[in-house]
N, C-alpha and C. Protein backbone atom coordinates (compact mmCIF):
# COMPACT_ATOMS: atom_id res chain seq x y z
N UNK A 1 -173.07 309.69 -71.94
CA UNK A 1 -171.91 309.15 -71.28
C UNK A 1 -172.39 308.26 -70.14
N UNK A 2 -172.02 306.96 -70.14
CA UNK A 2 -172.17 306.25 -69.16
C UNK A 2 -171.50 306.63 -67.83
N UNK A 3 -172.02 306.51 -66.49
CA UNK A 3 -171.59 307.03 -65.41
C UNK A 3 -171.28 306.15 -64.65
N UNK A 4 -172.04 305.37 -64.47
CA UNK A 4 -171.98 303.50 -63.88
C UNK A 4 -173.23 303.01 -64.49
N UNK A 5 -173.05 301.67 -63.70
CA UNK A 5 -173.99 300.64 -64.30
C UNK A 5 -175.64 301.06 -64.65
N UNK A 6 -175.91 301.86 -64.19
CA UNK A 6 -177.11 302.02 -64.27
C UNK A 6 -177.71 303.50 -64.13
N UNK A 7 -176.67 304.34 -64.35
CA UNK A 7 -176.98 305.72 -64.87
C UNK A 7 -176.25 306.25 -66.38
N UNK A 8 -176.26 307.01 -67.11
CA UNK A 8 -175.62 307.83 -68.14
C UNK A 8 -176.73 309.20 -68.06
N UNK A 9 -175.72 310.21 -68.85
CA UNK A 9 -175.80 311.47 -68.95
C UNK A 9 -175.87 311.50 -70.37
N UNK A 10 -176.68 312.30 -71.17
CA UNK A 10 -176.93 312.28 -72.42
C UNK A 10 -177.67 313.61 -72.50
N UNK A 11 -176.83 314.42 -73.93
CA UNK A 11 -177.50 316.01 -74.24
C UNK A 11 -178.51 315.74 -75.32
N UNK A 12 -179.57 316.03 -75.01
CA UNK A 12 -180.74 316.31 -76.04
C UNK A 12 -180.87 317.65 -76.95
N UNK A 13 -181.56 317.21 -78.06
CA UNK A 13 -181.41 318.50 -78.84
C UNK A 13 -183.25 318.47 -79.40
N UNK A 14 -184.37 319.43 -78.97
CA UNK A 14 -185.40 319.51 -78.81
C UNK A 14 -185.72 320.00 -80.17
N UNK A 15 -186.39 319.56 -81.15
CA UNK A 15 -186.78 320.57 -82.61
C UNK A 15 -187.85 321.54 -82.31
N UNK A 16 -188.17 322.76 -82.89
CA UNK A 16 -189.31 323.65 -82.62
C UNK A 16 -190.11 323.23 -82.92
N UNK A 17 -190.13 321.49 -84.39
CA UNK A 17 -191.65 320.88 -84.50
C UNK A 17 -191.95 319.70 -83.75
N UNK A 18 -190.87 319.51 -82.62
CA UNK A 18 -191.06 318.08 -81.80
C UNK A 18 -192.89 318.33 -81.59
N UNK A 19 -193.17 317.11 -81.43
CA UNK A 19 -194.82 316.60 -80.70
C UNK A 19 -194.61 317.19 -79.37
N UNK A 20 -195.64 317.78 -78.97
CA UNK A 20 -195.66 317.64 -77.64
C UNK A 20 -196.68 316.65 -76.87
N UNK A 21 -195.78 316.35 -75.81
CA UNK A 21 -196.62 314.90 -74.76
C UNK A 21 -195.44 313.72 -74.55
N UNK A 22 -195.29 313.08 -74.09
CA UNK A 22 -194.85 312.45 -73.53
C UNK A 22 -194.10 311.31 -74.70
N UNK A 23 -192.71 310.65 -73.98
CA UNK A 23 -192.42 310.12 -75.04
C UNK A 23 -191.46 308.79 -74.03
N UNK A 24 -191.75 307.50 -74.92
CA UNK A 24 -190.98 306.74 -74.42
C UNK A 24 -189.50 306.67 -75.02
N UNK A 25 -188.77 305.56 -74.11
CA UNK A 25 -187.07 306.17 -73.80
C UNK A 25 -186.38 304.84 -74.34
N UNK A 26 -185.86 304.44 -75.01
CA UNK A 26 -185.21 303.52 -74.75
C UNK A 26 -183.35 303.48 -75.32
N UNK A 27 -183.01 302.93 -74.11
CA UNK A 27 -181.34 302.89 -74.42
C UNK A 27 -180.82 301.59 -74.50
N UNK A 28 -179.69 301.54 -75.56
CA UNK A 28 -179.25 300.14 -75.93
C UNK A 28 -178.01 300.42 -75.51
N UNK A 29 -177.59 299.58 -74.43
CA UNK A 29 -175.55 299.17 -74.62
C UNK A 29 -175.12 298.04 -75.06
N UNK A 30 -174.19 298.09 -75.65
CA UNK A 30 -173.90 296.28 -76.38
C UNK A 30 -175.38 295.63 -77.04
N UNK A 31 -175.71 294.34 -76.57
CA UNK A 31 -176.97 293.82 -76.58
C UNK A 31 -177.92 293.95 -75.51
N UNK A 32 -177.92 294.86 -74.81
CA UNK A 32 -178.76 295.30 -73.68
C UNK A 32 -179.59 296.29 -74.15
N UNK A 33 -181.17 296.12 -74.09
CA UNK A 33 -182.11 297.20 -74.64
C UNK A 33 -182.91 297.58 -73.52
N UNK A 34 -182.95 299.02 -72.98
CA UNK A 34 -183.79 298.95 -71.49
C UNK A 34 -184.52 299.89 -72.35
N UNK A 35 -185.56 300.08 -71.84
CA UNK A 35 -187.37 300.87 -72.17
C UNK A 35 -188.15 301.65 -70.94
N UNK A 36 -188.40 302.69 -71.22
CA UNK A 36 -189.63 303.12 -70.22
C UNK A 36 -190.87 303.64 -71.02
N UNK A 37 -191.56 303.68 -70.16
CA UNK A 37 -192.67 304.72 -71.27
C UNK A 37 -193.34 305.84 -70.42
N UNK A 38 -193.73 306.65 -71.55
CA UNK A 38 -193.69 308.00 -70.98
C UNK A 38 -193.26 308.85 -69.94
N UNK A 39 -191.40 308.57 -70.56
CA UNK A 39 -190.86 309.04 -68.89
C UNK A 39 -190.10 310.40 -69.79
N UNK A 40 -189.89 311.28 -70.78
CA UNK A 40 -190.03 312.47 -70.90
C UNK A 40 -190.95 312.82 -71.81
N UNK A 41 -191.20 314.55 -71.38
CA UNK A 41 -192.48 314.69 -71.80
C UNK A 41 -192.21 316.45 -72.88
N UNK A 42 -192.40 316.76 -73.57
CA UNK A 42 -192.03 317.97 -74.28
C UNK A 42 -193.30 318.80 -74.31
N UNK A 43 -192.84 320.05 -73.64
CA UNK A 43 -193.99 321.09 -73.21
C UNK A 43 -193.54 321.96 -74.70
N UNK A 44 -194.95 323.15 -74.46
CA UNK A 44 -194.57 324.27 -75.64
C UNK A 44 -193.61 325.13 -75.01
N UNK A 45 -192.62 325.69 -75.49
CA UNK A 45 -192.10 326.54 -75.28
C UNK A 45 -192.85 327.97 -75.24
N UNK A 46 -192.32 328.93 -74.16
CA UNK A 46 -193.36 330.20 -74.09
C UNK A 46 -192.83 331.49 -75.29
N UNK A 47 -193.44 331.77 -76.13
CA UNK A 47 -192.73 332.74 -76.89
C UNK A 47 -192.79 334.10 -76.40
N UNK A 48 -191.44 334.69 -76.95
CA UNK A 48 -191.17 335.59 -76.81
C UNK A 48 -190.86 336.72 -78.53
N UNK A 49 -190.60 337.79 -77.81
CA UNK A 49 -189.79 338.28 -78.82
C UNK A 49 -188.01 338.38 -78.90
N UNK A 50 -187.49 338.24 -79.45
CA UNK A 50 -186.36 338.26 -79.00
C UNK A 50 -185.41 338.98 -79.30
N UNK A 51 -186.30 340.33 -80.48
CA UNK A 51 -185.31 341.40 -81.28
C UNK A 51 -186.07 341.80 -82.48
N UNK A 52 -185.59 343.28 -82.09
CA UNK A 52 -186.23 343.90 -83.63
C UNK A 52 -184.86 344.45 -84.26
N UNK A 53 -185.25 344.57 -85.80
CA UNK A 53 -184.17 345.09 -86.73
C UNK A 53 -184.68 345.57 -87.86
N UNK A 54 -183.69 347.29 -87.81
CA UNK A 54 -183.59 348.19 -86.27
C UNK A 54 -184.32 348.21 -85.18
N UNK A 55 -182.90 348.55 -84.18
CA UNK A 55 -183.75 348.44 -83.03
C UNK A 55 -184.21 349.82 -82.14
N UNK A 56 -183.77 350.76 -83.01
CA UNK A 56 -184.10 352.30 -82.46
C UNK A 56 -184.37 353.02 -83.75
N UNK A 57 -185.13 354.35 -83.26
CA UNK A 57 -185.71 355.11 -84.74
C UNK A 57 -185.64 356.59 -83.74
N UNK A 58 -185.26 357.46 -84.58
CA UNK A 58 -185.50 358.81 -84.59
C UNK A 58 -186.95 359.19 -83.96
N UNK A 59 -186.91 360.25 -83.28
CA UNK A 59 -188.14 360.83 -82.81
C UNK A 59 -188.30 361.75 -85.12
N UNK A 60 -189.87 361.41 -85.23
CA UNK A 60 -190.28 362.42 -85.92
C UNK A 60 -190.10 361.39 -87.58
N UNK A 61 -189.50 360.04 -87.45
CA UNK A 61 -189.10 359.30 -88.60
C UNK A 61 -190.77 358.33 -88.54
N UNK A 62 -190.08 357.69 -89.70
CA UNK A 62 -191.00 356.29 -89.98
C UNK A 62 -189.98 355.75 -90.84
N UNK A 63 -188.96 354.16 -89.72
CA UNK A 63 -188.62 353.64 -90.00
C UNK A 63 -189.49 352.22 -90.51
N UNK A 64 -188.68 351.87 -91.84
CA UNK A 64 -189.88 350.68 -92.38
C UNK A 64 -188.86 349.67 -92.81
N UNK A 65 -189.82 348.85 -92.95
CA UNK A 65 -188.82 347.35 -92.94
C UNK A 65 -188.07 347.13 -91.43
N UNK A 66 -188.78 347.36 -90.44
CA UNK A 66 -188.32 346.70 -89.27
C UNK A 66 -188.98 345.40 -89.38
N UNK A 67 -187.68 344.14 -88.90
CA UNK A 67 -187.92 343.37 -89.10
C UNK A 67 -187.90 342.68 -87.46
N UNK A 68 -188.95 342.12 -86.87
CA UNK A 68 -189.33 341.06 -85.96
C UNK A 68 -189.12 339.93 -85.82
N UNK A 69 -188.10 339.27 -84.82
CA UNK A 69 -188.07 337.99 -84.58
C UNK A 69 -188.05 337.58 -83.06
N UNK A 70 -188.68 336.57 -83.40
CA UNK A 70 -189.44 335.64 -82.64
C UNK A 70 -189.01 334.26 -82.04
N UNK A 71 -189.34 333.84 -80.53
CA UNK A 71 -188.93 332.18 -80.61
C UNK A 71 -190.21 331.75 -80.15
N UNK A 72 -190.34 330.36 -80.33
CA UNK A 72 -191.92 329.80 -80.26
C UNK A 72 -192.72 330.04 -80.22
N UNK A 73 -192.85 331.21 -81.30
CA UNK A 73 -194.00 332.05 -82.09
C UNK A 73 -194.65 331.42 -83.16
N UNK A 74 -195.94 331.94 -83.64
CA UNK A 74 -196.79 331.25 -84.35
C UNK A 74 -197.31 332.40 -85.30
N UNK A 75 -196.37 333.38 -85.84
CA UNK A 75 -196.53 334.35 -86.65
C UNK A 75 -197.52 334.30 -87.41
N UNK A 76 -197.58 333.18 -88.56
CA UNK A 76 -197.95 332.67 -89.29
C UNK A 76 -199.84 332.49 -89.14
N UNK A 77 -200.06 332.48 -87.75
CA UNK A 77 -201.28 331.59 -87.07
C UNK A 77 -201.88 333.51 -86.83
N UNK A 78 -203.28 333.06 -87.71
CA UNK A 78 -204.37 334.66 -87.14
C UNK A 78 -203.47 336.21 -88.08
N UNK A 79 -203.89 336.93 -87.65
CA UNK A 79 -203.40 338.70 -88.40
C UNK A 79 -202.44 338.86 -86.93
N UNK A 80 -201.48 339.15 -87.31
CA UNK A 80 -200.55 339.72 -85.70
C UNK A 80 -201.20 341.25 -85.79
N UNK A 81 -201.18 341.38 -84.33
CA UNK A 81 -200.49 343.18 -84.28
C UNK A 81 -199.81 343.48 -83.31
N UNK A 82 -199.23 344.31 -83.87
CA UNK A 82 -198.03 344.38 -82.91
C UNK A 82 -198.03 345.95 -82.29
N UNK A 83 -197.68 346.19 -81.21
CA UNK A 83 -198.13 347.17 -80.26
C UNK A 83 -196.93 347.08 -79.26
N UNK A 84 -196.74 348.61 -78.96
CA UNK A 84 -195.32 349.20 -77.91
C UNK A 84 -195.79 349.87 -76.51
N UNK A 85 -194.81 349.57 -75.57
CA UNK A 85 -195.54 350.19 -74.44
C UNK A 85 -195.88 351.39 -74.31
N UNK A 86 -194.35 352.62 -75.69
CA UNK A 86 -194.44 353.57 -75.90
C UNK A 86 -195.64 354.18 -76.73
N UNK A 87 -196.53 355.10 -76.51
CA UNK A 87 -198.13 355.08 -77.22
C UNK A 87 -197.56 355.45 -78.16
N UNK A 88 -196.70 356.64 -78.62
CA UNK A 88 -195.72 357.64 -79.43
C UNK A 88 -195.18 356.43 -80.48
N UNK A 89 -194.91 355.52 -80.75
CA UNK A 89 -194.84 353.98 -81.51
C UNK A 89 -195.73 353.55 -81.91
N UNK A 90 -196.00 353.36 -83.35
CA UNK A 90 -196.93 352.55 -83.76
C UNK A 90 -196.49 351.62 -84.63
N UNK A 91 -197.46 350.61 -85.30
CA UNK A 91 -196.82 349.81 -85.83
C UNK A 91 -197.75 349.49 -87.29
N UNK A 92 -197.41 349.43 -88.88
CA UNK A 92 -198.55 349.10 -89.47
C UNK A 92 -197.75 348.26 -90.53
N UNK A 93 -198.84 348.22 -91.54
CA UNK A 93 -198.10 347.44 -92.50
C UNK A 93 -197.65 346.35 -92.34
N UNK A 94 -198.06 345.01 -91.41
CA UNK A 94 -197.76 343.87 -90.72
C UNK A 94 -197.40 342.72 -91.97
N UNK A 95 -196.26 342.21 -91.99
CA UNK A 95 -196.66 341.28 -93.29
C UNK A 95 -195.56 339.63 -92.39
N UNK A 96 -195.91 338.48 -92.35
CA UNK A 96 -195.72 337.46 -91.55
C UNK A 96 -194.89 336.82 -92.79
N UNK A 97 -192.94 336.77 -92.47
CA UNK A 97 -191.99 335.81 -93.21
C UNK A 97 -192.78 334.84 -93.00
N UNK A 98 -192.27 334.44 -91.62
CA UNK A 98 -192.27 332.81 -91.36
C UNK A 98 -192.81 332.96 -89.85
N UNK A 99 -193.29 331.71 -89.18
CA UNK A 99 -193.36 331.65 -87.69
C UNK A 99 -192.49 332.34 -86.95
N UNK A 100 -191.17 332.82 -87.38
CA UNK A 100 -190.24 333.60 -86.49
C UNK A 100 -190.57 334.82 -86.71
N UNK A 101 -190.77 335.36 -87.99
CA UNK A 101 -190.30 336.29 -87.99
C UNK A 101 -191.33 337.22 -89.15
N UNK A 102 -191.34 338.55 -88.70
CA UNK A 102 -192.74 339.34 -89.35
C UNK A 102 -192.15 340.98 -89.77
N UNK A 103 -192.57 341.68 -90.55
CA UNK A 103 -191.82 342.99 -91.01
C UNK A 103 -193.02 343.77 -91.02
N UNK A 104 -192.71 345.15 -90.53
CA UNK A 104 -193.77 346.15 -90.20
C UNK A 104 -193.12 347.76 -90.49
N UNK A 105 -194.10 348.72 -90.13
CA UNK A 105 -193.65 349.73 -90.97
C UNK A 105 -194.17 350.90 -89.99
């Protein structure tokens, strides 16, 4: 959205495979083309976990097929293991869907 002459407001939408580093800008109104270069720049995002499913188990069970997901994770990248703060939790049977998301037993 244009604001005045020489500002606008505009929502970006970032992909999880954008490049990261720096990127030049350019905006057209009518026949007007303005340019910068390398004036935004796309960092990695820090991953997290963001949910297991299920997300609770019985004392004395072995729930399986819990399934793990992930945001700007790299599942896929090396053997995961996955480990709880609780020692009484373990985790085996590791098998990697996709970069999000991994199932354990």
């Amino acid at each position: 959205m244009v604001t005045d002459a020489t500002h606008l407001t505009a929502t970006l939408t970032i992909t999880p495979t954008a490049a990261l580093g720096a990127s030049n800008v350019t905006v057209t109104t009518g026949s007007e083309v303005a340019t910068g270069s390398s004036l935004f720049t796309v960092t990695a995002g820090t991953p997290v976990v963001l949910s297991l499913n299920p997300a609770s188990g019985a004392q004395g069970t072995a729930p399986t097929g819990v399934v793990i997901t992930g945001r700007f994770t790299h599942f896929t990248s090396g053997t995961p293991a996955v480990t709880f703060s609780n020692p009484g939790v373990t985790a085996s049977a590791i098998v990697v869907t996709d970069a999000t998301h991994l199932t354990a037993t």
